[in-house]
PDB file of N, CA and C in Angstrom:
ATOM      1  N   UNK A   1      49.962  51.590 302.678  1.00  0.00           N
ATOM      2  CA  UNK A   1      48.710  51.623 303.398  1.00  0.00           C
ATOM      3  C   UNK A   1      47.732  52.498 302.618  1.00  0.00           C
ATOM      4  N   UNK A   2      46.833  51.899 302.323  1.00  0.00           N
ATOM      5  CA  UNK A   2      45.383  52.551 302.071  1.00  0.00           C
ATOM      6  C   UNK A   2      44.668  53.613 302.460  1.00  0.00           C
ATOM      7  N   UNK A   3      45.083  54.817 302.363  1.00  0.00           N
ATOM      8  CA  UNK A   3      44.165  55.790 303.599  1.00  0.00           C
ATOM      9  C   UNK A   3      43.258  56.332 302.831  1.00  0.00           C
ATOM     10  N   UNK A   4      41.617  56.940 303.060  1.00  0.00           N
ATOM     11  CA  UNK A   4      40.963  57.321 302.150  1.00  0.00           C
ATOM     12  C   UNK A   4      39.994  58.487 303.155  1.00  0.00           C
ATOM     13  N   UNK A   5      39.357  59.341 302.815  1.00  0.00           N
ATOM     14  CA  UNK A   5      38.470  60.501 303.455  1.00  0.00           C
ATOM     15  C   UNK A   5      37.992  59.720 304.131  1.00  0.00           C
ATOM     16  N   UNK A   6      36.865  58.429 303.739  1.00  0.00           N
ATOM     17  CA  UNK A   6      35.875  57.875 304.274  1.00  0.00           C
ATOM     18  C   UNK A   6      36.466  56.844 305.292  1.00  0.00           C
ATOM     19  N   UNK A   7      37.834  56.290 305.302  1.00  0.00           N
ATOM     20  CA  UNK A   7      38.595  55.728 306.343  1.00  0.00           C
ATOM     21  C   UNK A   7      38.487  56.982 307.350  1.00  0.00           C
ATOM     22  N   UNK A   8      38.916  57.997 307.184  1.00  0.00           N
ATOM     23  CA  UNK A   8      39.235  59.306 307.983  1.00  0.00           C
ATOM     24  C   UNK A   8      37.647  59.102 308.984  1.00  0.00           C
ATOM     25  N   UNK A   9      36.690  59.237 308.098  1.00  0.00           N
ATOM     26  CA  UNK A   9      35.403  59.917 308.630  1.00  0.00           C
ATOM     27  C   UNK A   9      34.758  58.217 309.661  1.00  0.00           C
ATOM     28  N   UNK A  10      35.294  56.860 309.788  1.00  0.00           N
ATOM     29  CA  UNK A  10      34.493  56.337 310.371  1.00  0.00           C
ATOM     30  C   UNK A  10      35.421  55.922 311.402  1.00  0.00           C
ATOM     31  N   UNK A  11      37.019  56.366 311.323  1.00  0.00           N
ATOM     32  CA  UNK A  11      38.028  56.494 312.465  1.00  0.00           C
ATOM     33  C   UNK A  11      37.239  57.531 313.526  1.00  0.00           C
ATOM     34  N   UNK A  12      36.529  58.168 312.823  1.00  0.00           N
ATOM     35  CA  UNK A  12      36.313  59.869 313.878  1.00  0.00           C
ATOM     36  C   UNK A  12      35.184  59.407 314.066  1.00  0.00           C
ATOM     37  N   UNK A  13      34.256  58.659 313.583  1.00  0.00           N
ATOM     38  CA  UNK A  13      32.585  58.443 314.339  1.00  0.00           C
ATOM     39  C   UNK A  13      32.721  57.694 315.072  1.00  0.00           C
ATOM     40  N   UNK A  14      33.617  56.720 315.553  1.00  0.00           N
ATOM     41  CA  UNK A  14      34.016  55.499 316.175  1.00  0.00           C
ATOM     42  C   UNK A  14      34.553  56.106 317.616  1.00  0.00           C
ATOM     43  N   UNK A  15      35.609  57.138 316.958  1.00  0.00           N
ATOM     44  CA  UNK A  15      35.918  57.781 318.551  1.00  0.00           C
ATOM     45  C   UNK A  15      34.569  58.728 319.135  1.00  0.00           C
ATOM     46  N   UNK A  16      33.827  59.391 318.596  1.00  0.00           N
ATOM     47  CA  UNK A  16      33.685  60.235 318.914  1.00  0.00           C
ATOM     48  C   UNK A  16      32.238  59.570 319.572  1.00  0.00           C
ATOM     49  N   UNK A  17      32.437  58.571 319.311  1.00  0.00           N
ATOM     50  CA  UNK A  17      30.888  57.645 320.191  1.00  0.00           C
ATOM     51  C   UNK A  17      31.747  57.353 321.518  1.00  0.00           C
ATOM     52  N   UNK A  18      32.983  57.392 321.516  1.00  0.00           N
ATOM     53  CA  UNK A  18      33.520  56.852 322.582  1.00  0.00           C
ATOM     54  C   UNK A  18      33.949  58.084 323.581  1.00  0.00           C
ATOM     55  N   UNK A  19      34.345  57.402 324.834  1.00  0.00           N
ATOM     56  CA  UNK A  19      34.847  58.483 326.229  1.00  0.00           C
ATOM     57  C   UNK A  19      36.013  58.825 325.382  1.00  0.00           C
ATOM     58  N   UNK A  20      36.565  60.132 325.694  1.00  0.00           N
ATOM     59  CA  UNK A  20      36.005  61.237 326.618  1.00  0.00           C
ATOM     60  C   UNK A  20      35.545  62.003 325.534  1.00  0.00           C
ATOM     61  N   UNK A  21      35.524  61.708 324.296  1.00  0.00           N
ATOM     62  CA  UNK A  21      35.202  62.486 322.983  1.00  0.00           C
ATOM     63  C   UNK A  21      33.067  62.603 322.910  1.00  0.00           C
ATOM     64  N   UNK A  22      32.872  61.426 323.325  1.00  0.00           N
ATOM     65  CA  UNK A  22      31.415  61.498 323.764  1.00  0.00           C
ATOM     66  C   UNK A  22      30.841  62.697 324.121  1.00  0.00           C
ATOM     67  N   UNK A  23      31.602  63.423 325.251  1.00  0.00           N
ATOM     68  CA  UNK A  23      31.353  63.885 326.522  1.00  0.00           C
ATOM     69  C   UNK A  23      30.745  65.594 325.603  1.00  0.00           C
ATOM     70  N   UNK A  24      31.672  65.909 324.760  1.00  0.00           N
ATOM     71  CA  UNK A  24      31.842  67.168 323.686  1.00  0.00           C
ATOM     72  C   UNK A  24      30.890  67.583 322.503  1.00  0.00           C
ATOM     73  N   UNK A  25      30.056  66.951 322.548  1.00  0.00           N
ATOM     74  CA  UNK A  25      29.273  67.556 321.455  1.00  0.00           C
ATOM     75  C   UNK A  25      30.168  67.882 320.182  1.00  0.00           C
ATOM     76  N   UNK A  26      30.581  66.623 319.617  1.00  0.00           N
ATOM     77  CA  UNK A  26      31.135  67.049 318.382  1.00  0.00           C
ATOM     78  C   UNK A  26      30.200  66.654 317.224  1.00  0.00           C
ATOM     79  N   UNK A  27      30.665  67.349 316.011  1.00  0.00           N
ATOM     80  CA  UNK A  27      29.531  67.180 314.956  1.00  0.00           C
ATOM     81  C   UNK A  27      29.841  66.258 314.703  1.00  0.00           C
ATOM     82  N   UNK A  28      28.860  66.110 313.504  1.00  0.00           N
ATOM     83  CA  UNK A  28      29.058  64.613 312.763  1.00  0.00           C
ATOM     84  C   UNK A  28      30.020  64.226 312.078  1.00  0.00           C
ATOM     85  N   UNK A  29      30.055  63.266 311.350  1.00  0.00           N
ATOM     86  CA  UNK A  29      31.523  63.145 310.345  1.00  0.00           C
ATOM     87  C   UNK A  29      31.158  63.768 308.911  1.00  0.00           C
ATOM     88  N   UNK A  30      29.925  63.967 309.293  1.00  0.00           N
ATOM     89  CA  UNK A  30      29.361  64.620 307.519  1.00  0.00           C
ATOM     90  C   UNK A  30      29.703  66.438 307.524  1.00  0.00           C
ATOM     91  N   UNK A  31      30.197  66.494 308.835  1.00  0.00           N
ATOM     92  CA  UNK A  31      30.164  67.909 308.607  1.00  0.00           C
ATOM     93  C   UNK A  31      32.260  68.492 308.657  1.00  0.00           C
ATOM     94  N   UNK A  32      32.541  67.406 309.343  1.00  0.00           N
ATOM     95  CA  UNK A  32      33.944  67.416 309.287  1.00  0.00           C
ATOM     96  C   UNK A  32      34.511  67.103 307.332  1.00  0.00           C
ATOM     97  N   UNK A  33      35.192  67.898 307.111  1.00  0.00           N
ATOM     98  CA  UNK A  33      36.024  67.769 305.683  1.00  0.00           C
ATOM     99  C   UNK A  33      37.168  67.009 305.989  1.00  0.00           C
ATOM    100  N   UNK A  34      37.433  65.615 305.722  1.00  0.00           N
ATOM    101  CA  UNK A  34      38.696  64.895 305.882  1.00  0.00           C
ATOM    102  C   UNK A  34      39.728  65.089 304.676  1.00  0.00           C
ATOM    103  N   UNK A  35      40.920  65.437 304.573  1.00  0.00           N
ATOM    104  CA  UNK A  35      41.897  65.349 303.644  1.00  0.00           C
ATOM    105  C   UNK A  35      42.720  64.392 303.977  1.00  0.00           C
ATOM    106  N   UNK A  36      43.604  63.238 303.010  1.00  0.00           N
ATOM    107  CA  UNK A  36      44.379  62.730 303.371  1.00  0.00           C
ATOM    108  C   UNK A  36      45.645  63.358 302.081  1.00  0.00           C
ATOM    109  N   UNK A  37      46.767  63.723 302.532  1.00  0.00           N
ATOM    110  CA  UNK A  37      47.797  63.998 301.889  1.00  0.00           C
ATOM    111  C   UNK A  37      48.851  63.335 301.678  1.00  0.00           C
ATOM    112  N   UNK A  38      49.714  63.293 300.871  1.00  0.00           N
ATOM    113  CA  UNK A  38      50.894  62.038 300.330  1.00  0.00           C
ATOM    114  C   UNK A  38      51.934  62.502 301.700  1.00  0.00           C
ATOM    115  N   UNK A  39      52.278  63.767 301.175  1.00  0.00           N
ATOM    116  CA  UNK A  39      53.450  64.067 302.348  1.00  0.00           C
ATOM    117  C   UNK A  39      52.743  65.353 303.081  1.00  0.00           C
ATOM    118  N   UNK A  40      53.754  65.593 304.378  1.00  0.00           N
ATOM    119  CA  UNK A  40      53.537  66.432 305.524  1.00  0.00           C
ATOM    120  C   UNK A  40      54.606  67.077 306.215  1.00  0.00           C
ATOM    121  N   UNK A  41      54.847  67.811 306.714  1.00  0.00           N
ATOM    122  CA  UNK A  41      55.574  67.479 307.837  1.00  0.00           C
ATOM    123  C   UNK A  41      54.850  67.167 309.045  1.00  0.00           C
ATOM    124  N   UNK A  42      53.894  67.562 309.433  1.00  0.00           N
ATOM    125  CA  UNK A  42      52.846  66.869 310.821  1.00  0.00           C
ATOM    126  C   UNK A  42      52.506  65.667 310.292  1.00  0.00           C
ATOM    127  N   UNK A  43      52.171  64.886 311.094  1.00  0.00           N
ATOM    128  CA  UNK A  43      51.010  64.014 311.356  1.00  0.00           C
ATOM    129  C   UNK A  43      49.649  63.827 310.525  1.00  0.00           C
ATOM    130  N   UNK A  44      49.231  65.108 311.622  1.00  0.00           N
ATOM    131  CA  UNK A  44      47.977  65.702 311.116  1.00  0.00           C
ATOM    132  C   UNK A  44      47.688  67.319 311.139  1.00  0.00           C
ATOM    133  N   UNK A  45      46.424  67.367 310.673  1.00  0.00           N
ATOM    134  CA  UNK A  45      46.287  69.254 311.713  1.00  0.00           C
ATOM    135  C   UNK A  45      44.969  69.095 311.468  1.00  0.00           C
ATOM    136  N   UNK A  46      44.230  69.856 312.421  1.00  0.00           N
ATOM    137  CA  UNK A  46      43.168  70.331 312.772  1.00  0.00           C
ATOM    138  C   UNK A  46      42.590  72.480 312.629  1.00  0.00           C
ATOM    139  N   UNK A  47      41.774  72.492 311.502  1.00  0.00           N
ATOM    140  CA  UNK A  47      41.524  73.300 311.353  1.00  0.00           C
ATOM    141  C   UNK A  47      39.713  73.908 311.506  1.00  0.00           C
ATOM    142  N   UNK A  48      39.657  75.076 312.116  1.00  0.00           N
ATOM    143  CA  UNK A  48      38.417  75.125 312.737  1.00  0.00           C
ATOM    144  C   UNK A  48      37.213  75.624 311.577  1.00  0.00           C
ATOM    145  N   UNK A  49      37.698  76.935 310.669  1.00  0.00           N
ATOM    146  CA  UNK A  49      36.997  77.145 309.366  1.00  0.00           C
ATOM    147  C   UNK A  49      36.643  76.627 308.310  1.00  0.00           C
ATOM    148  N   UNK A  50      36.532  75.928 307.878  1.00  0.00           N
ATOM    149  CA  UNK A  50      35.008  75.075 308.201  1.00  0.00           C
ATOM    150  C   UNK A  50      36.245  73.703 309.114  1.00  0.00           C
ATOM    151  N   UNK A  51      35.234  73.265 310.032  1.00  0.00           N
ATOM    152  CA  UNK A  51      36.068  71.844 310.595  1.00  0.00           C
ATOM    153  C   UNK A  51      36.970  70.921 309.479  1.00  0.00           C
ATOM    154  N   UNK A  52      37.779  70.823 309.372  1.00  0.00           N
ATOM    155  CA  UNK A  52      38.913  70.187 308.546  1.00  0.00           C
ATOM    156  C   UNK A  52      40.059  69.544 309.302  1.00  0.00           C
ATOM    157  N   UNK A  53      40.078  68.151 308.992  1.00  0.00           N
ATOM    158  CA  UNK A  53      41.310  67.129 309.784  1.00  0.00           C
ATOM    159  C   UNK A  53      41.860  66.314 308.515  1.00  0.00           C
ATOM    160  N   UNK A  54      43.103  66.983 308.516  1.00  0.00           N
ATOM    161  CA  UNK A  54      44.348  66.727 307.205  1.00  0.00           C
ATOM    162  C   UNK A  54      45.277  65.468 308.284  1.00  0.00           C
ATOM    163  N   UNK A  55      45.264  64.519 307.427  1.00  0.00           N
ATOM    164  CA  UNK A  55      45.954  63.559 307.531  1.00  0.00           C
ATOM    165  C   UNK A  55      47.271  63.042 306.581  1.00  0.00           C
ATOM    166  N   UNK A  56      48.419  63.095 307.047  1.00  0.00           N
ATOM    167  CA  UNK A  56      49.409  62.612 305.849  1.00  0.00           C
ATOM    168  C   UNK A  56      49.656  61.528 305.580  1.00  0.00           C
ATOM    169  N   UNK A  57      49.547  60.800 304.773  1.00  0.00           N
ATOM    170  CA  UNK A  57      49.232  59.212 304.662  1.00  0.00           C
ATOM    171  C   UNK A  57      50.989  58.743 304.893  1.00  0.00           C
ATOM    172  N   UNK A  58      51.924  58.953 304.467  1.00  0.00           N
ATOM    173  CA  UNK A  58      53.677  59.213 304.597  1.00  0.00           C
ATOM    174  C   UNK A  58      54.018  59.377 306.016  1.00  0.00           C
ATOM    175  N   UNK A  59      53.265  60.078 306.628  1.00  0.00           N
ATOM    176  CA  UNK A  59      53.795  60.186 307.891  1.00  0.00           C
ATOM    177  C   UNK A  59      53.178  59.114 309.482  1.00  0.00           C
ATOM    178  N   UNK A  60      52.476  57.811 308.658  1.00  0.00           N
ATOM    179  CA  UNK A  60      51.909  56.922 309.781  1.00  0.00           C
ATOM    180  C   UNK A  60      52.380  55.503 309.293  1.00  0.00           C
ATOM    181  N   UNK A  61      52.407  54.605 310.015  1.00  0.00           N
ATOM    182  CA  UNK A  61      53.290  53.510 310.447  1.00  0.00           C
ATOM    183  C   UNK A  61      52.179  52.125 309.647  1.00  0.00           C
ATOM    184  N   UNK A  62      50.697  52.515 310.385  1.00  0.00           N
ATOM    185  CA  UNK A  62      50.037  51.821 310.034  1.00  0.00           C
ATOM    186  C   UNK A  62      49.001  52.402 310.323  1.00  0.00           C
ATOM    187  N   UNK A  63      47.266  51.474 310.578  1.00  0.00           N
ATOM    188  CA  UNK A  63      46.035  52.334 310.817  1.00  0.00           C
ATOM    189  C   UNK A  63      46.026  52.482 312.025  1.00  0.00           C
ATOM    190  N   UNK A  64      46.672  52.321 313.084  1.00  0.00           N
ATOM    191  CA  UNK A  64      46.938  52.281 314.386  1.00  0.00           C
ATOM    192  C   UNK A  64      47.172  53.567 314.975  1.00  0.00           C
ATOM    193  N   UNK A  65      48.634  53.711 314.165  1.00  0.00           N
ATOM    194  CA  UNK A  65      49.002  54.984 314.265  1.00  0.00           C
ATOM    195  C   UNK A  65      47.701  56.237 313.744  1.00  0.00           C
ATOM    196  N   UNK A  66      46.919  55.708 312.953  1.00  0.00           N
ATOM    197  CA  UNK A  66      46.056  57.082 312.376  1.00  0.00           C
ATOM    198  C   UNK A  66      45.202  57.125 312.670  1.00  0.00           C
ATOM    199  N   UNK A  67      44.661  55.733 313.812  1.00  0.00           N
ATOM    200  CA  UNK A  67      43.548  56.070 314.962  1.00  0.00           C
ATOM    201  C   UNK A  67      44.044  57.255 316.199  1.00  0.00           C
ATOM    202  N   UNK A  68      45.428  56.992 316.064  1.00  0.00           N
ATOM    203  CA  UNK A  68      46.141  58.300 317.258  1.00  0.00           C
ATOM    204  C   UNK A  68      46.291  59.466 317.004  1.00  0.00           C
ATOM    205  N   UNK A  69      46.479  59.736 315.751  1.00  0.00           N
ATOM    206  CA  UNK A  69      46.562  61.224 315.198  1.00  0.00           C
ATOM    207  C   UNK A  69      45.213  61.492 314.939  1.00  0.00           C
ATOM    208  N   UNK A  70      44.197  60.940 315.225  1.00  0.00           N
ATOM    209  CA  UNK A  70      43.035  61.226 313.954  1.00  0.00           C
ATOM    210  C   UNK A  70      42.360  61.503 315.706  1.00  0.00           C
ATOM    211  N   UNK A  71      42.512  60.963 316.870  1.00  0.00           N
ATOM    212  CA  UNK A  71      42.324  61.336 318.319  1.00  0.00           C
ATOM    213  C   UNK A  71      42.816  62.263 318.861  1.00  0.00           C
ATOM    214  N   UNK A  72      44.142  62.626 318.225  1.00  0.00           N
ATOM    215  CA  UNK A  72      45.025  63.726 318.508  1.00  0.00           C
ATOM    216  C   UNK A  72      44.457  64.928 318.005  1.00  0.00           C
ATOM    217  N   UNK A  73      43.870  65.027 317.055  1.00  0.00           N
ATOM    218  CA  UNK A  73      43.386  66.008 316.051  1.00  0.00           C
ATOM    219  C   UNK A  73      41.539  66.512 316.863  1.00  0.00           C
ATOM    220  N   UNK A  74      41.408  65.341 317.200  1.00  0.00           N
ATOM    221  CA  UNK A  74      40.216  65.692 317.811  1.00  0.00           C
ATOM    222  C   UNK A  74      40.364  66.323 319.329  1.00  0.00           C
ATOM    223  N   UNK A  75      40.932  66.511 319.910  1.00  0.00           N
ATOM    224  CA  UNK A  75      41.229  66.812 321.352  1.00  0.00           C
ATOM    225  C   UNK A  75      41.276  68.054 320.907  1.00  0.00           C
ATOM    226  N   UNK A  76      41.523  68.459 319.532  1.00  0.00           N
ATOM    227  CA  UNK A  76      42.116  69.915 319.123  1.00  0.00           C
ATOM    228  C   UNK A  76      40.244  70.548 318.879  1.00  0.00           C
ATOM    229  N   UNK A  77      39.578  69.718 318.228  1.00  0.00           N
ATOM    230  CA  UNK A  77      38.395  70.060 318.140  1.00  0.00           C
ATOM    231  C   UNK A  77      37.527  70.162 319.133  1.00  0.00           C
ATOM    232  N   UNK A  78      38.035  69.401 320.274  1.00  0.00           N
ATOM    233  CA  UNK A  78      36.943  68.914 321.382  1.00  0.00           C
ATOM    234  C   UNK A  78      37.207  70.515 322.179  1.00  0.00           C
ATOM    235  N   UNK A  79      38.187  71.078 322.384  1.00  0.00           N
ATOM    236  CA  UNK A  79      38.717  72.120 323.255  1.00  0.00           C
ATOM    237  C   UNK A  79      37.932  73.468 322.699  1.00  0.00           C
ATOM    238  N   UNK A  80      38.110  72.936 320.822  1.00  0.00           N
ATOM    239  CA  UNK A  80      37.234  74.535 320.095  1.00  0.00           C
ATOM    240  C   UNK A  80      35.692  74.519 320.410  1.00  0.00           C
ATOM    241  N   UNK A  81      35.686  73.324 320.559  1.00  0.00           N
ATOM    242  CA  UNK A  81      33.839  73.342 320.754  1.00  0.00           C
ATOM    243  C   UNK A  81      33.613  73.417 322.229  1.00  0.00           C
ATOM    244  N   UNK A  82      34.284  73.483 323.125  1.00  0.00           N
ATOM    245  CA  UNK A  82      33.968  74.144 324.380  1.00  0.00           C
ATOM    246  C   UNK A  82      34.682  75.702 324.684  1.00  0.00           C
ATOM    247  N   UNK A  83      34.867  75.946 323.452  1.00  0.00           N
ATOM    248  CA  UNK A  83      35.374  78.048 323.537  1.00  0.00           C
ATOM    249  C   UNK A  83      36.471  77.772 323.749  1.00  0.00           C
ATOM    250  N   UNK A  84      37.548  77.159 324.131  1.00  0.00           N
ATOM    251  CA  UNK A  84      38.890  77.151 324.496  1.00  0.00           C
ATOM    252  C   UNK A  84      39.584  77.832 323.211  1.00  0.00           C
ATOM    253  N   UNK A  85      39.894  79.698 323.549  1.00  0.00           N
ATOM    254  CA  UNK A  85      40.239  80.193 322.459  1.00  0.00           C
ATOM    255  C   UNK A  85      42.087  79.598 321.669  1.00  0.00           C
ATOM    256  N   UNK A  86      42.618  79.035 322.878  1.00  0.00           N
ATOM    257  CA  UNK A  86      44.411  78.745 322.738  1.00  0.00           C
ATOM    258  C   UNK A  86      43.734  77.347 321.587  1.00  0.00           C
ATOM    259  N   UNK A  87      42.420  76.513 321.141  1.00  0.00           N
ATOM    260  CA  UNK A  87      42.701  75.018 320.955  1.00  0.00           C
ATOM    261  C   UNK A  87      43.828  74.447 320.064  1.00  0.00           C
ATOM    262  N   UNK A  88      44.080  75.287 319.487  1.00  0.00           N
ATOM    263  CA  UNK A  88      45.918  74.598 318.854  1.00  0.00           C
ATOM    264  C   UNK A  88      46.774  74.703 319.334  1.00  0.00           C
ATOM    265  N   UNK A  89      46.857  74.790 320.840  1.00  0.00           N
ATOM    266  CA  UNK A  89      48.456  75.013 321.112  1.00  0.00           C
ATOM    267  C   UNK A  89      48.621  74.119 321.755  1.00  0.00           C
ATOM    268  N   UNK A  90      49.743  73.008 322.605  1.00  0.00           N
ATOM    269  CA  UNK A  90      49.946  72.125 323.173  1.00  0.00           C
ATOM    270  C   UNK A  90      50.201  72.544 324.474  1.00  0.00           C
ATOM    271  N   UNK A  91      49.192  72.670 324.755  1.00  0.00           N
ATOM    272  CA  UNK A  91      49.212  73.444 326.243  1.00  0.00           C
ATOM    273  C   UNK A  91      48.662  73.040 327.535  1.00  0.00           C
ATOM    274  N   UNK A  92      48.872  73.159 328.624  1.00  0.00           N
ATOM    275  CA  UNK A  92      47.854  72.831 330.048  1.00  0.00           C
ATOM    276  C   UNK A  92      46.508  72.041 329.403  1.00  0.00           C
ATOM    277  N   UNK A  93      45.834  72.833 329.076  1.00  0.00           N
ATOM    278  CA  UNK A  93      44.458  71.899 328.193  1.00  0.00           C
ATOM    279  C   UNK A  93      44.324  71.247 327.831  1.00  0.00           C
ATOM    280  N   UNK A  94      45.587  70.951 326.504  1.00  0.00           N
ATOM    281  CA  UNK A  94      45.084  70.312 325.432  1.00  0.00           C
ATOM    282  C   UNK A  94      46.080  68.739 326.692  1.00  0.00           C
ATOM    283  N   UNK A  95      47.069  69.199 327.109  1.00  0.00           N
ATOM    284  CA  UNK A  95      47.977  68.160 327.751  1.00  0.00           C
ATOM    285  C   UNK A  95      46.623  67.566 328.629  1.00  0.00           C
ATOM    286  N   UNK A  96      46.027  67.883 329.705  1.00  0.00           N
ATOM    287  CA  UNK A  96      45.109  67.512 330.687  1.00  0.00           C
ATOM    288  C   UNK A  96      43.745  66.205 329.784  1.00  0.00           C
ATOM    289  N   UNK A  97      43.533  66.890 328.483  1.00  0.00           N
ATOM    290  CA  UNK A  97      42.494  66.143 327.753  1.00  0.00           C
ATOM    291  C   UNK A  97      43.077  64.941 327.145  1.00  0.00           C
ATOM    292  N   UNK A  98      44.439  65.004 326.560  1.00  0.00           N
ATOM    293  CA  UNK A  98      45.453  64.781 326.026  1.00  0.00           C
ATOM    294  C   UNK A  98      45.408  63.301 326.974  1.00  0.00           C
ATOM    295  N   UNK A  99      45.795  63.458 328.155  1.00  0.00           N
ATOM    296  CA  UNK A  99      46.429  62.610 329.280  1.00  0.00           C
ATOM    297  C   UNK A  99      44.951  61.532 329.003  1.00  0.00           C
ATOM    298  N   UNK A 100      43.783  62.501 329.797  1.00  0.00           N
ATOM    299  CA  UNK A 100      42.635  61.569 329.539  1.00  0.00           C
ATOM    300  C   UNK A 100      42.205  60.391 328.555  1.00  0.00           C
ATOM    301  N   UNK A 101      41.976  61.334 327.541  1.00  0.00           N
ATOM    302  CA  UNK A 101      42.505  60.268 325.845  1.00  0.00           C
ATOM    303  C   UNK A 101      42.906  58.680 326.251  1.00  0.00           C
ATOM    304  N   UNK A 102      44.673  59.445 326.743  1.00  0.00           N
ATOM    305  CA  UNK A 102      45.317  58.428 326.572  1.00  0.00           C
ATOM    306  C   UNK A 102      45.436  57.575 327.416  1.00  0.00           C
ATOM    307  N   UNK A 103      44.536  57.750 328.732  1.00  0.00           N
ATOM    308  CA  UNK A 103      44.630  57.078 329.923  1.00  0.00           C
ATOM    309  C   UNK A 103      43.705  56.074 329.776  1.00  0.00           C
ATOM    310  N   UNK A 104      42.396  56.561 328.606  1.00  0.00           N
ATOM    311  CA  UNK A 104      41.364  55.907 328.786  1.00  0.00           C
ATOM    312  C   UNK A 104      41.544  54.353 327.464  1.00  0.00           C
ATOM    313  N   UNK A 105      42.156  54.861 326.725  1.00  0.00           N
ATOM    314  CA  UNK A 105      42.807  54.070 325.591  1.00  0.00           C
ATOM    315  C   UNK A 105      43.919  53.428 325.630  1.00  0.00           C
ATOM    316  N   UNK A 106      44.330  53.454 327.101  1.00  0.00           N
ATOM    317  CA  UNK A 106      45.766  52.991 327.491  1.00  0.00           C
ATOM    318  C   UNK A 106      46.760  53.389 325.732  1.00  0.00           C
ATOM    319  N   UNK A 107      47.075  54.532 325.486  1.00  0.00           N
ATOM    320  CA  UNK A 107      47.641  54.527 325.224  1.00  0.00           C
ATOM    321  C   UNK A 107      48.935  55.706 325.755  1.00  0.00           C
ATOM    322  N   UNK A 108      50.523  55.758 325.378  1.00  0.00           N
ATOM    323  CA  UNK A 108      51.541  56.351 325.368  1.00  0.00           C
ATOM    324  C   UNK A 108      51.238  57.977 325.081  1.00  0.00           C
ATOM    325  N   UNK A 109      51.284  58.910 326.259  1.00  0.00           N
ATOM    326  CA  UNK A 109      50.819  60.128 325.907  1.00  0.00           C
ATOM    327  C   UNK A 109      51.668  60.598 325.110  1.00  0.00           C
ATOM    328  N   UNK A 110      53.306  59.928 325.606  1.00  0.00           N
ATOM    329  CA  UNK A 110      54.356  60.700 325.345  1.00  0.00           C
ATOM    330  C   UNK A 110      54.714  60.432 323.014  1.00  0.00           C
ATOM    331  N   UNK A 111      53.720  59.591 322.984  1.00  0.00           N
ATOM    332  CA  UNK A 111      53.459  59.548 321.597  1.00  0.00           C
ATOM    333  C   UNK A 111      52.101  60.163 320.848  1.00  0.00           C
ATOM    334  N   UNK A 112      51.455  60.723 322.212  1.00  0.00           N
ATOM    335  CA  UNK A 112      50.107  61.358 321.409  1.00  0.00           C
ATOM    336  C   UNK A 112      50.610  62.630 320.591  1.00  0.00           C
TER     337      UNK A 112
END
């Protein structure tokens, strides 16, 4: 599979026009730094100095899967941009936004 920054950056403008990511005032994709990496052990990660969403190209199935991590990663951003000082931890929060996500995308939380 093909993964590239600019795949990264129009996965994330696509959600982020959409519910519940809308709702958050997230920046643009020009201001987010996308990495895609060969190997990982995550998924993904989400880092707040400067906004940065690392993607491991090894660790997804197809582009399906890296519309879910690349949503997953944002729930992590959506929480920092409303002050939520815990936003990396898998917690009450991130689970509650988490659920939403996946309720609204019908997708499997228990795979978000």
């Amino acid at each position: 599979m093909k993964l590239t920054q600019r795949h990264l950056a129009g996965i994330y403008s696509m959600l982020a026009a959409m519910p519940p990511f809308d709702r958050y005032n997230l920046p643009s994709d020009a201001v987010i730094h996308f990495k895609v990496i060969q190997k990982g052990m995550a998924k993904g990660t989400y880092e707040p100095d400067p906004y940065t969403i690392t993607i491991s190209r090894n660790q997804h199935k197809d582009y399906q899967d890296v519309v879910h991590t690349v949503a997953h990663e944002m729930t992590h951003l959506a929480l920092d941009r409303v002050g939520y000082e815990h936003h990396s931890n898998h917690d009450a929060q991130f689970n509650k936004l988490g659920a939403e996500v996946c309720n609204l995308w019908n997708w499997n939380f228990k795979e978000f």
